[in-house]
C-alpha atoms as a PDB file:
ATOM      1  CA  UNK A   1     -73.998 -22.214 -17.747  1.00  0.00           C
ATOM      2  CA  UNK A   2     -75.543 -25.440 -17.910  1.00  0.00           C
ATOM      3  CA  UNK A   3     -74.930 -29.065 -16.013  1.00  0.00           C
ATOM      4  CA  UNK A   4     -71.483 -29.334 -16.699  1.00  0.00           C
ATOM      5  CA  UNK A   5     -70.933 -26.528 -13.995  1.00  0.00           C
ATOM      6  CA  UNK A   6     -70.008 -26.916 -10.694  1.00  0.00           C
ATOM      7  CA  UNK A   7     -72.916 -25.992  -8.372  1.00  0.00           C
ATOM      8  CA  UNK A   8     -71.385 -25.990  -5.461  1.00  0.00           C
ATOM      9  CA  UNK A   9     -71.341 -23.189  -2.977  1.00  0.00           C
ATOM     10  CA  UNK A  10     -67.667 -22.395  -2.730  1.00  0.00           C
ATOM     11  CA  UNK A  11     -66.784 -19.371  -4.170  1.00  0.00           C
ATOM     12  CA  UNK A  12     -65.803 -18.656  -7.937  1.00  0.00           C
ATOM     13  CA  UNK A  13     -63.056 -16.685  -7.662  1.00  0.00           C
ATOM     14  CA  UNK A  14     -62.139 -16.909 -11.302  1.00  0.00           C
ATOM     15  CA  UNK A  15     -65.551 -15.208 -12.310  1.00  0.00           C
ATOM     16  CA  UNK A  16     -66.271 -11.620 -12.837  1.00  0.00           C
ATOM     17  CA  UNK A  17     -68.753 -10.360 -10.442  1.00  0.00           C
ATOM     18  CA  UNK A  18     -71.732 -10.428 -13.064  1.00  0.00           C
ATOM     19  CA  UNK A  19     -70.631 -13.762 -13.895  1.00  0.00           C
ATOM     20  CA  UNK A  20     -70.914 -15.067 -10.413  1.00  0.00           C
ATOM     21  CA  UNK A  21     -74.004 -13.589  -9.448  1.00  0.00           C
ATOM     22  CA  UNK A  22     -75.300 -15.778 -12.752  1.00  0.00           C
ATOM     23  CA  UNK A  23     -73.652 -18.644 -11.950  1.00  0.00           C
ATOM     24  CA  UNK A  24     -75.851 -18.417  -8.232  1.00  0.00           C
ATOM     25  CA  UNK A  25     -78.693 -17.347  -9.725  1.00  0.00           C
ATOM     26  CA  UNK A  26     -78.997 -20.554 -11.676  1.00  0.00           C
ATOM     27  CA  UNK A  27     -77.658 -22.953  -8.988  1.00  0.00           C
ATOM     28  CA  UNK A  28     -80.828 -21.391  -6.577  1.00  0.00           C
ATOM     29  CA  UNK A  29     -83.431 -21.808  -9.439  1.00  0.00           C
ATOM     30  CA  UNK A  30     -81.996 -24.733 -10.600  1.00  0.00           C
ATOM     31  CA  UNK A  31     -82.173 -26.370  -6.829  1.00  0.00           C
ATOM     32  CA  UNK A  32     -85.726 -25.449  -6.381  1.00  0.00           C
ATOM     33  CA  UNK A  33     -87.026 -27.111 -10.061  1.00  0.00           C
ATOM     34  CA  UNK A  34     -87.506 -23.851 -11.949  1.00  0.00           C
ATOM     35  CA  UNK A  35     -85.211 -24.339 -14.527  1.00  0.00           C
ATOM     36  CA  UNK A  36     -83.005 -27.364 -16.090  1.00  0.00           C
ATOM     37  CA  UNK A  37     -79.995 -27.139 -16.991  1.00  0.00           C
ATOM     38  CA  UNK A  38     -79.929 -29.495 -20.007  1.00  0.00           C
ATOM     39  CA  UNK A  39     -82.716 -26.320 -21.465  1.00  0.00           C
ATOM     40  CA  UNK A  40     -80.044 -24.307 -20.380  1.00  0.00           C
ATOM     41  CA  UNK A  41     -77.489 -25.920 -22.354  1.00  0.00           C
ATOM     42  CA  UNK A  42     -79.446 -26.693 -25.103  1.00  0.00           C
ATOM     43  CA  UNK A  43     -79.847 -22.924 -25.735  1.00  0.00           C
ATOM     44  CA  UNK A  44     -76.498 -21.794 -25.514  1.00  0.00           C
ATOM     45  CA  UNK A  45     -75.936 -24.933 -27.925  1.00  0.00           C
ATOM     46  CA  UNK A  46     -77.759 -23.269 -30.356  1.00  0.00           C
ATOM     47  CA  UNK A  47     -76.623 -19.895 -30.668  1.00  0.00           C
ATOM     48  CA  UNK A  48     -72.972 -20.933 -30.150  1.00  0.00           C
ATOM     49  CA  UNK A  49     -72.521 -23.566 -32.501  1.00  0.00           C
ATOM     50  CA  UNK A  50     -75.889 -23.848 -35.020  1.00  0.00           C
ATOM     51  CA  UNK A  51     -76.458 -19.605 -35.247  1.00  0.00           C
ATOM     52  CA  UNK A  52     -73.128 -18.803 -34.463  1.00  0.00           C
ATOM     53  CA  UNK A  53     -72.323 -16.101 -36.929  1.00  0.00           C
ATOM     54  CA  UNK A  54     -73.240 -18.856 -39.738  1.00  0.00           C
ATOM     55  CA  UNK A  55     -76.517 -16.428 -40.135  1.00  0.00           C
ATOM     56  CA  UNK A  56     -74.896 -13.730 -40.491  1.00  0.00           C
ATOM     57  CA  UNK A  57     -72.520 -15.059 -43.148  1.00  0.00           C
ATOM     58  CA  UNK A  58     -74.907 -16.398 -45.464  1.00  0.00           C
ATOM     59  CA  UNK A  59     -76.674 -12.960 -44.926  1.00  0.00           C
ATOM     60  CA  UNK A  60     -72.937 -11.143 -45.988  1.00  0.00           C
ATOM     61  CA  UNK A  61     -72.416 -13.802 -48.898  1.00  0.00           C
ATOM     62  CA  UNK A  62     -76.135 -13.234 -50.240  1.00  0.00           C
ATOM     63  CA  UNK A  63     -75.333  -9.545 -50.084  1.00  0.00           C
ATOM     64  CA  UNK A  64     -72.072  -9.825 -51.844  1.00  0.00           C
ATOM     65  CA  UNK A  65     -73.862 -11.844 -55.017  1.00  0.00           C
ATOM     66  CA  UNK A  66     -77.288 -10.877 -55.423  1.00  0.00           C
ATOM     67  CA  UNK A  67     -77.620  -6.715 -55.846  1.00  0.00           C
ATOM     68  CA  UNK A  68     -81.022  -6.272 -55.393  1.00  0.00           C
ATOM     69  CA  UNK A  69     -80.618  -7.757 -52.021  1.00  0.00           C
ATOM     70  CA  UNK A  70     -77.881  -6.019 -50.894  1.00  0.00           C
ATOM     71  CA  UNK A  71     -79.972  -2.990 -52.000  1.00  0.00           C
ATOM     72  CA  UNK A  72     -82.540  -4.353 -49.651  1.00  0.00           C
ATOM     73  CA  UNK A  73     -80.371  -4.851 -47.371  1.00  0.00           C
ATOM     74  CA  UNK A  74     -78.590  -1.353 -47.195  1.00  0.00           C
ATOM     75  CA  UNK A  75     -82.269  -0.070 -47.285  1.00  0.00           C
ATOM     76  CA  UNK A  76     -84.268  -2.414 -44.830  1.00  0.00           C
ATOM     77  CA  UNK A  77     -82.101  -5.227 -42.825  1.00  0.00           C
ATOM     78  CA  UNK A  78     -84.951  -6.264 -40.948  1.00  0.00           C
ATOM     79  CA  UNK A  79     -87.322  -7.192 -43.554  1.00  0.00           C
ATOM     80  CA  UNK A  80     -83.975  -8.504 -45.581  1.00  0.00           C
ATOM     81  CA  UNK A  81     -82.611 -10.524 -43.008  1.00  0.00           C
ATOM     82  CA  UNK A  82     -86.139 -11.984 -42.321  1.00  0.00           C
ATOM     83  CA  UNK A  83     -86.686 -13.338 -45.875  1.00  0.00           C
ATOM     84  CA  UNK A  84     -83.388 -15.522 -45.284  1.00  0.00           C
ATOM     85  CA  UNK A  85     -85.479 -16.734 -42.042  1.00  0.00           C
ATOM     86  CA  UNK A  86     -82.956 -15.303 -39.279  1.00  0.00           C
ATOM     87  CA  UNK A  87     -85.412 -13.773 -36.790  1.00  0.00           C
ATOM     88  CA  UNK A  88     -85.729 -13.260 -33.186  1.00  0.00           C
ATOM     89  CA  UNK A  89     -85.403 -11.701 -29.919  1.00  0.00           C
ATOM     90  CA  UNK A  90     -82.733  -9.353 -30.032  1.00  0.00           C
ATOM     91  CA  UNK A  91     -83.030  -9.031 -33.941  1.00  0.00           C
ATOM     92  CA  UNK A  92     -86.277  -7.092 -34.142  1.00  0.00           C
ATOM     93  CA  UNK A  93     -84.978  -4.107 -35.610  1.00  0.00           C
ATOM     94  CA  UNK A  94     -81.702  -4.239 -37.614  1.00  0.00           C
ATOM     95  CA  UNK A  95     -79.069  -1.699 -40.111  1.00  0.00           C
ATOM     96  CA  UNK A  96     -76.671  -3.092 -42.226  1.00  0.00           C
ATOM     97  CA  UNK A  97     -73.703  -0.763 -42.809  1.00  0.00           C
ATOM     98  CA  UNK A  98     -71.244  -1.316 -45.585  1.00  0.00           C
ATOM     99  CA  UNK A  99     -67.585  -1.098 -45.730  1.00  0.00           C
ATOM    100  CA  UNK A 100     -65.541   0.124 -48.589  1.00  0.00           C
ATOM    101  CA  UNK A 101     -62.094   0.966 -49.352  1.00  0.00           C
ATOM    102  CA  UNK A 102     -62.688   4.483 -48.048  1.00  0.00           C
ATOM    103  CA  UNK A 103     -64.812   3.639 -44.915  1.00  0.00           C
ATOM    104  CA  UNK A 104     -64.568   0.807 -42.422  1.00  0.00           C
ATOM    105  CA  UNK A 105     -67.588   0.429 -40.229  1.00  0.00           C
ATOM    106  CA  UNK A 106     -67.389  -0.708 -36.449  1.00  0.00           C
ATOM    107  CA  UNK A 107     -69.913  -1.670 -33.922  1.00  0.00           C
ATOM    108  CA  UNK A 108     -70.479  -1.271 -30.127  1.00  0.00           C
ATOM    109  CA  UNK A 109     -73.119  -1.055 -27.582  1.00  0.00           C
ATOM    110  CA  UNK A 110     -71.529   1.709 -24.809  1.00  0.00           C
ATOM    111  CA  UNK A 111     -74.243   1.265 -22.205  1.00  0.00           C
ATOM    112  CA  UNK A 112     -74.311  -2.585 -22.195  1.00  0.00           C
ATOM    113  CA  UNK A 113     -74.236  -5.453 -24.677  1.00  0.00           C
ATOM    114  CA  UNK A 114     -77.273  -4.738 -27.712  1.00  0.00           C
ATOM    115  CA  UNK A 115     -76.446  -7.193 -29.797  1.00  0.00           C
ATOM    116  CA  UNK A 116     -78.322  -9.529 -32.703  1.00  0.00           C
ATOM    117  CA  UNK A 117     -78.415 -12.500 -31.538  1.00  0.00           C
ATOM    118  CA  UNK A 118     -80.259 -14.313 -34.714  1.00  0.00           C
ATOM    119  CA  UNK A 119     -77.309 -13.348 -37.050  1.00  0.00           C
ATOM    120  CA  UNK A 120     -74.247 -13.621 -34.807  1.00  0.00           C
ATOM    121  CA  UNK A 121     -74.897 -15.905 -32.307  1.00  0.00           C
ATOM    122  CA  UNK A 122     -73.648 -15.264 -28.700  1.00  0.00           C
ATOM    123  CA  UNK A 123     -72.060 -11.766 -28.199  1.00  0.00           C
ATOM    124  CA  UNK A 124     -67.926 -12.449 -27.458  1.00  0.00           C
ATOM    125  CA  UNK A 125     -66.750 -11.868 -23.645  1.00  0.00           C
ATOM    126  CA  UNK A 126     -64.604  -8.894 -24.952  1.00  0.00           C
ATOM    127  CA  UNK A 127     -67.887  -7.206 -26.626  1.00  0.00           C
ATOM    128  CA  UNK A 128     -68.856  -6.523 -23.316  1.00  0.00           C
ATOM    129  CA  UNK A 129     -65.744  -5.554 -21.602  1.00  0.00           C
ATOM    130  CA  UNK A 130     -65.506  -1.693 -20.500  1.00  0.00           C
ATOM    131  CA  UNK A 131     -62.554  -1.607 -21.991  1.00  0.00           C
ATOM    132  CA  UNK A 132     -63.722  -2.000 -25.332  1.00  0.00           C
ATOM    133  CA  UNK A 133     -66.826  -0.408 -25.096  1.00  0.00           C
ATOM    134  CA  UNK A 134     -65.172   2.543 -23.742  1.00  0.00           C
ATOM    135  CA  UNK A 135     -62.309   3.063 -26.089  1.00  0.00           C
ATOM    136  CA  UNK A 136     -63.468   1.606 -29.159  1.00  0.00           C
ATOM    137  CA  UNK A 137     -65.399   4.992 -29.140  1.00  0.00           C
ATOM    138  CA  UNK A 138     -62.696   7.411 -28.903  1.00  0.00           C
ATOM    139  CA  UNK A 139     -59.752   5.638 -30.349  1.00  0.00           C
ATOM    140  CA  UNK A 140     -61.438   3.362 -32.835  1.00  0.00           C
ATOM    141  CA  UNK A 141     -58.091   3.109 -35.167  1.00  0.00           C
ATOM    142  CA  UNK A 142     -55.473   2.363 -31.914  1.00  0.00           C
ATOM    143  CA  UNK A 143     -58.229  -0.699 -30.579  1.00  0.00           C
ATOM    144  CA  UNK A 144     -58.516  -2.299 -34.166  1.00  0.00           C
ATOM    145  CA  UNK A 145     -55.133  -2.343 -34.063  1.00  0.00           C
ATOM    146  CA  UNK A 146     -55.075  -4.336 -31.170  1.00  0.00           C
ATOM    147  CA  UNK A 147     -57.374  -6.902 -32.896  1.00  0.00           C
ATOM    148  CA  UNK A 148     -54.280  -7.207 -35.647  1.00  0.00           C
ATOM    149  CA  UNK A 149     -56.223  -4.718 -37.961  1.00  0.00           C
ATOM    150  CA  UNK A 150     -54.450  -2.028 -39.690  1.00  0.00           C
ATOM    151  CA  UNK A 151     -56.115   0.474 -41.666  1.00  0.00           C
ATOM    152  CA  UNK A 152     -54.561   2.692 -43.598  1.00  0.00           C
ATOM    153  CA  UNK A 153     -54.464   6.352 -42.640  1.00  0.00           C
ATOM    154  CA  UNK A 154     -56.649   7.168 -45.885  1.00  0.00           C
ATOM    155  CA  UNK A 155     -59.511   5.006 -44.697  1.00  0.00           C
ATOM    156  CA  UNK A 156     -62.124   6.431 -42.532  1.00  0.00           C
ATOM    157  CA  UNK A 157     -63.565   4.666 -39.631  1.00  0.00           C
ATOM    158  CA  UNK A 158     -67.246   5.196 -38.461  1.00  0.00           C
ATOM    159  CA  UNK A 159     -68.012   3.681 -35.126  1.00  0.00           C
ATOM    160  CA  UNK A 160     -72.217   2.438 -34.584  1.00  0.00           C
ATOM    161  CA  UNK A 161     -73.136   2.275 -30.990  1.00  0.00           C
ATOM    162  CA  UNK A 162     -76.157  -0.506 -30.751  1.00  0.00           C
ATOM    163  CA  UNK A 163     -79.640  -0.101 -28.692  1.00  0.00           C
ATOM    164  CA  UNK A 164     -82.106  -1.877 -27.376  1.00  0.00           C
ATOM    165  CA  UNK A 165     -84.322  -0.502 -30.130  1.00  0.00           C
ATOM    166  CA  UNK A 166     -81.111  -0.600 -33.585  1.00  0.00           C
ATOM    167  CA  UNK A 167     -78.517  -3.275 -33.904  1.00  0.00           C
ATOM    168  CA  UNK A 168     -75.888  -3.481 -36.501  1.00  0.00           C
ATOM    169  CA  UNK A 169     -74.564  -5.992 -38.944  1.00  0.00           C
ATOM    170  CA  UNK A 170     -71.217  -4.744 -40.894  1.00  0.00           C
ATOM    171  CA  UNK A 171     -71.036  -6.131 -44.304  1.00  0.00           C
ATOM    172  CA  UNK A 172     -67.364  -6.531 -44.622  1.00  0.00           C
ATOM    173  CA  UNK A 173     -65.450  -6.024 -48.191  1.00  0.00           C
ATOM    174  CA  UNK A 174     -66.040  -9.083 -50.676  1.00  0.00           C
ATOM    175  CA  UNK A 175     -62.195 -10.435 -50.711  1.00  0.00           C
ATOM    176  CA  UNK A 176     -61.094 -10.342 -54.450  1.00  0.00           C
ATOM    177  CA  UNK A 177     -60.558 -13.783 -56.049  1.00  0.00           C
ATOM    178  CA  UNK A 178     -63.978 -15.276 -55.410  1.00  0.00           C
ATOM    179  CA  UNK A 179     -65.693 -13.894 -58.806  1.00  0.00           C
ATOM    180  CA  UNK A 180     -66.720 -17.346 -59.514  1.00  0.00           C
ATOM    181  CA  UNK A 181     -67.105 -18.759 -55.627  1.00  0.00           C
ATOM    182  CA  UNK A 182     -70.898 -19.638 -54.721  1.00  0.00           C
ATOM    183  CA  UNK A 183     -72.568 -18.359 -51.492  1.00  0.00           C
ATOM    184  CA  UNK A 184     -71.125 -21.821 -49.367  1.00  0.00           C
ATOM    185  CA  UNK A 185     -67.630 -21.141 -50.200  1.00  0.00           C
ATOM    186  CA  UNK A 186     -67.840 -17.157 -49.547  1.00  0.00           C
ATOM    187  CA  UNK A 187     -69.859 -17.518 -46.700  1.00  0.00           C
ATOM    188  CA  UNK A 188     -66.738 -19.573 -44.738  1.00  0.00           C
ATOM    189  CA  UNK A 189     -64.405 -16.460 -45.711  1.00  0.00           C
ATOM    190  CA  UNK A 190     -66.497 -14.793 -43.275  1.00  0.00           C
ATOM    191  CA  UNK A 191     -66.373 -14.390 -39.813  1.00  0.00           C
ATOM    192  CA  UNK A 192     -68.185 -13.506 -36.410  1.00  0.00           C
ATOM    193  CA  UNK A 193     -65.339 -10.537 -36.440  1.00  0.00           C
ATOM    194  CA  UNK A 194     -65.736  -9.597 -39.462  1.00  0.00           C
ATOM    195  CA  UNK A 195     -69.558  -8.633 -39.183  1.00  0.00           C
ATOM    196  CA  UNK A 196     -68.939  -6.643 -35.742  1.00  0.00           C
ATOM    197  CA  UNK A 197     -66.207  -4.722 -37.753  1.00  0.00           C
ATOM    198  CA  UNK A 198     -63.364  -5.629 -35.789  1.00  0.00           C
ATOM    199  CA  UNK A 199     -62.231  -7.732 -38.581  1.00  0.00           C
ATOM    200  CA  UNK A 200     -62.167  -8.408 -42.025  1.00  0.00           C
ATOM    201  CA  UNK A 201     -63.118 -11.493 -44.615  1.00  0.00           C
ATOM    202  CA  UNK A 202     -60.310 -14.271 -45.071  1.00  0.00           C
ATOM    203  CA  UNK A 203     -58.739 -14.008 -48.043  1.00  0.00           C
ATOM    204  CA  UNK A 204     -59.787 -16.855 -50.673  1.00  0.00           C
ATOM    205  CA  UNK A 205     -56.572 -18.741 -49.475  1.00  0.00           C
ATOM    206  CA  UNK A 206     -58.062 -18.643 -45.937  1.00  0.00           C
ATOM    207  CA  UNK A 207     -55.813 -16.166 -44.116  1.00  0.00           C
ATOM    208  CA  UNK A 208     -57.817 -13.649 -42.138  1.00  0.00           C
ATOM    209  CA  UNK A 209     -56.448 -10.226 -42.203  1.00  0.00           C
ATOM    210  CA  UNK A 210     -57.369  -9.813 -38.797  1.00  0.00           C
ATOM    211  CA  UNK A 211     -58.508 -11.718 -35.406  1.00  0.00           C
ATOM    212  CA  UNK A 212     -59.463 -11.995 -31.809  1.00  0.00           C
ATOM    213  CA  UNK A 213     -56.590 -12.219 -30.072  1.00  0.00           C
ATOM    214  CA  UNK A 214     -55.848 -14.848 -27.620  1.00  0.00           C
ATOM    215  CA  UNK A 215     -54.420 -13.125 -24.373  1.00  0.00           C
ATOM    216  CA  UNK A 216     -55.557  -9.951 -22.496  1.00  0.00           C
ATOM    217  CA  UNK A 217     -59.161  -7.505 -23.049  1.00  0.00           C
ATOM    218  CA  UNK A 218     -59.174  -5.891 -26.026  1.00  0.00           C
ATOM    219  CA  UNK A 219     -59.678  -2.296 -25.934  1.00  0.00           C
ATOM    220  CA  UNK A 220     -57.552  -2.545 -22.347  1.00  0.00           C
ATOM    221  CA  UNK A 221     -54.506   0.064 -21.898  1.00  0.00           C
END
């Protein structure tokens, strides 16, 4: 949203139907002085390129070299995540789960989009997709795969469905070769992907084992 839109009143064919109704709902308040769009823009601004899932990674990297704090973490996210100063709305009350070789954590909100905003940013179009909120859920292992993550049959794969009241950060795996790397340089080996489970850290030579793709829904038949 924001000024860069066109607020004109043709229609917006290439918007979903929640999308559109936005899209009007801002060009009526925004014609009648309730809201500006530069605020507008200045807020999505923020949580898509200076939160981003930059919080969340320095929480992951903190985790992956300090123990007590990832004992904190595992324990109480919400008080842990707080001491790094990553608070807000949508990030009152958080769980960190922990992958390991034998278990692979994923997260999803079924009944809308729960998600914490103060560690990942904005929530990724396909995050709130049916598809993927739908089938993620029964056939966790077949929609993973369609984010280019293969698991082997031997690991387990535990699926957390978000609320308005409990949202969920996944600490991915600590890639091995960074014994010696400081929180900066692990932090970059970690991505928005990574932390929702649908992913996994970048190796230290910067290949990520898995990604987003490009073309088509995840999750979709």
């Amino acid at each position: 949203m924001g000024s860069d839109h066109d607020h004109g009143h043709g229609p917006d064919n290439h918007l979903q139907p929640i999308e559109a109704r936005v899209r009007a709902l801002e060009t009526i308040l925004t014609e009648k002085g309730l809201i500006d769009p530069a605020a507008i823009d200045a807020i999505v601004d923020t949580y898509q390129n200076e939160v981003g899932p930059r919080n969340g990674a320095a929480v992951v990297a903190r985790a992956w070299t300090d123990p007590d704090f990832a004992a904190w973490l595992a324990d109480d996210a919400t008080a842990a995540i707080a001491s790094l100063d990553f608070v807000g709305r949508q990030g009152e009350h958080m769980q960190a789960v922990f992958n390991t070789p034998d278990e692979h954590n994923v997260v999803v909100c079924t009944l809308c989009s729960c998600y914490p905003w103060p560690v990942l940013g904005l929530p990724p179009v396909w995050y709130k997709s049916p598809p993927y909120r739908s089938r993620v859920v029964i056939e966790p292992r077949a929609v993973l795969a369609e984010f280019g993550l293969e698991l082997p049959e031997s690991t387990s794969i535990r699926v957390w469905d978000s609320t308005a009241e409990l949202r969920y950060l996944v600490i991915p795996t600590r890639p091995q070769g960074t014994d010696d790397w400081s929180e900066d340089e692990l932090a970059s080996l970690v991505s928005r992907d990574s932390m929702i489970g649908t992913g996994v850290a970048a190796d230290p030579d910067g290949t990520e084992a898995a990604a987003t793709p490009t073309a088509g829904t995840p999750g979709t038949p």
